[in-house]
Protein backbone atom coordinates (compact mmCIF):
# COMPACT_ATOMS: atom_id res chain seq x y z
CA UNK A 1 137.00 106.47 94.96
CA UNK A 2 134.32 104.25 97.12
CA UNK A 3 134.72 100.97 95.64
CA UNK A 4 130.57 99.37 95.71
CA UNK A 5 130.33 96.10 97.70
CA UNK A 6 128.04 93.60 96.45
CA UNK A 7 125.44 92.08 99.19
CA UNK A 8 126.49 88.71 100.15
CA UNK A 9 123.73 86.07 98.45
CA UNK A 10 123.26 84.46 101.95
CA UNK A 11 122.14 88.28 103.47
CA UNK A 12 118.63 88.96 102.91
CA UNK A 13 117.53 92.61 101.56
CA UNK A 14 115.69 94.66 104.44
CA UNK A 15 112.43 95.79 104.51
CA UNK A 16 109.21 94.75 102.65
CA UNK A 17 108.99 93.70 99.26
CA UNK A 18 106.84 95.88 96.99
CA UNK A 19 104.94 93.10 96.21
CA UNK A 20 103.96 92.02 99.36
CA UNK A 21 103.18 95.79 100.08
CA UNK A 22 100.62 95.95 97.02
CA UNK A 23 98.98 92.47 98.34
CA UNK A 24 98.38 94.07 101.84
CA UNK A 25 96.89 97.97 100.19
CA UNK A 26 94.49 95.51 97.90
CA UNK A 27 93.64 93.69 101.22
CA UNK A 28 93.01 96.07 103.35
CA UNK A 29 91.10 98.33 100.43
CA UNK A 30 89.02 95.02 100.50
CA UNK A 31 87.72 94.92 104.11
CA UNK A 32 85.60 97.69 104.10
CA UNK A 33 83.59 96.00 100.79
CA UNK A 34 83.64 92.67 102.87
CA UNK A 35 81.61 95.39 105.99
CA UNK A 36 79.21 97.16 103.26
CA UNK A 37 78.22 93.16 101.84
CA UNK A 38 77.87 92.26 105.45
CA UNK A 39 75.86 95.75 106.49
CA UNK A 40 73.65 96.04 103.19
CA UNK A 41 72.21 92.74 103.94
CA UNK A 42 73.71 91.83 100.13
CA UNK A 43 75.30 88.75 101.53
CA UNK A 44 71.98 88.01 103.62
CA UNK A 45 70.71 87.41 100.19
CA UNK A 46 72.96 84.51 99.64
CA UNK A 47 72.67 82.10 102.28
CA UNK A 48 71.49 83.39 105.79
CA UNK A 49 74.56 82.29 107.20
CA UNK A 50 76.65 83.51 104.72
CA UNK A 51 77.16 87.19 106.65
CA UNK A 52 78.71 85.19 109.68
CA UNK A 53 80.83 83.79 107.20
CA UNK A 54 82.05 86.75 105.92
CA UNK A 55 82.52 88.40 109.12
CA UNK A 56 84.79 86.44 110.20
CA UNK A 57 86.67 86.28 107.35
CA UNK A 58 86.59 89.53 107.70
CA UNK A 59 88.40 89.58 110.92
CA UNK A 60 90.49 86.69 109.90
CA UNK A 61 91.51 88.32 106.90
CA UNK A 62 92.86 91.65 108.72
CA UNK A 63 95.02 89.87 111.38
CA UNK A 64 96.74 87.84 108.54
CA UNK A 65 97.01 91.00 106.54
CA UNK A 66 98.65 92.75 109.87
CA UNK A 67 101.01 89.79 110.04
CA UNK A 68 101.99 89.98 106.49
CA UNK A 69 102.72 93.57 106.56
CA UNK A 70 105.03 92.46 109.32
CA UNK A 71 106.36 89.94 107.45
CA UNK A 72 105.56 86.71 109.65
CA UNK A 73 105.60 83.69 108.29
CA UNK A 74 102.49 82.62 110.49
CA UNK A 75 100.40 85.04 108.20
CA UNK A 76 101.35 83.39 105.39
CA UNK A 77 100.07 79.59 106.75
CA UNK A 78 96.88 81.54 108.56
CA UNK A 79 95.96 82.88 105.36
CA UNK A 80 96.40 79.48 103.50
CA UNK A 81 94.63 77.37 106.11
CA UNK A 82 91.83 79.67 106.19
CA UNK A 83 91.72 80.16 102.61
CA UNK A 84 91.08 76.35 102.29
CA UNK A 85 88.64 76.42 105.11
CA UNK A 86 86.53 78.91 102.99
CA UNK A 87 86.75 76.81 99.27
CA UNK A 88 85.94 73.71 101.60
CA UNK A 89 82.98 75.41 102.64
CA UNK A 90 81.46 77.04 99.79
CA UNK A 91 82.09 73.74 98.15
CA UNK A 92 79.90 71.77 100.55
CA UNK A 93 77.02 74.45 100.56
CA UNK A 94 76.74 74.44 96.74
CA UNK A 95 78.37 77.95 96.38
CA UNK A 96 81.68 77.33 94.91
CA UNK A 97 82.48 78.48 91.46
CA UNK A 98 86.36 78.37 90.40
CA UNK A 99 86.20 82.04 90.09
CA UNK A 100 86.34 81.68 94.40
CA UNK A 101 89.46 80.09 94.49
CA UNK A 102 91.54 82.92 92.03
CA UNK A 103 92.51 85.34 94.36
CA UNK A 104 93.13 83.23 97.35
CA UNK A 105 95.01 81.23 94.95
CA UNK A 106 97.43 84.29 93.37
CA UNK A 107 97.51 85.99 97.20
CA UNK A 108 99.04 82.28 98.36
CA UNK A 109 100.93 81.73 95.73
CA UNK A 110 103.01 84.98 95.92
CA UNK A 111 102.94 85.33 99.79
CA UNK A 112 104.87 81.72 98.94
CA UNK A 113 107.62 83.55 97.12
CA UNK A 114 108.33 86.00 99.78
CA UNK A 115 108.06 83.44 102.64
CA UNK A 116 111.84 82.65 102.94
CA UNK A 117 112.76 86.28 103.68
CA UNK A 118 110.01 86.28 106.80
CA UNK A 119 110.72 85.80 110.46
């Protein structure tokens, strides 16, 4: 009989967490809402700059998703940074609620977790 070895505590497990896979489907099942609010002229209706804004979140948004999916660290801090960057702004155009700052807030929070076992 095979005898089972246990994983040394020091060796990280390959691959992606399932987490961290659900957080990139939501995002990227996201993006395409973030075009439609851009193309309906729905977010025209906010502020007239507020389509820019989302655009490049947009963009922003998919390259950090693309580096979390390939677990980089950089994602992670991108995301963050940016994430700030948005609350900072909405804040000093009068269109921050604290409903704004949940998701960014549980997305950060659990890329956090996962950020040791990142390159």
């Amino acid at each position: 009989m095979s005898e089972v070895q246990a994983v040394p505590s020091a060796e990280l497990p390959p691959g992606r967490p399932v987490l961290i896979s659900i957080l990139c489907v939501v995002g990227f099942l996201g993006l395409p809402m973030t075009v439609w609010l851009i193309v309906s002229g729905a977010a025209a209706g906010v502020a007239p700059w507020y389509p820019l804004l989302l655009g490049v979140s947009g963009i922003v948004g998919l390259v950090c998703l693309v580096g979390l999916w390939m677990m980089r660290k950089w994602a992670v801090y991108a995301y963050a940074a940016f994430a700030v960057i948005n609350q900072l702004i909405l804040l000093a155009t009068g269109l921050w609620s604290p409903l704004a700052l949940i998701i960014p807030t549980v997305f950060i929070a659990l890329m956090f977790i996962y950020l040791p076992r990142m390159r």
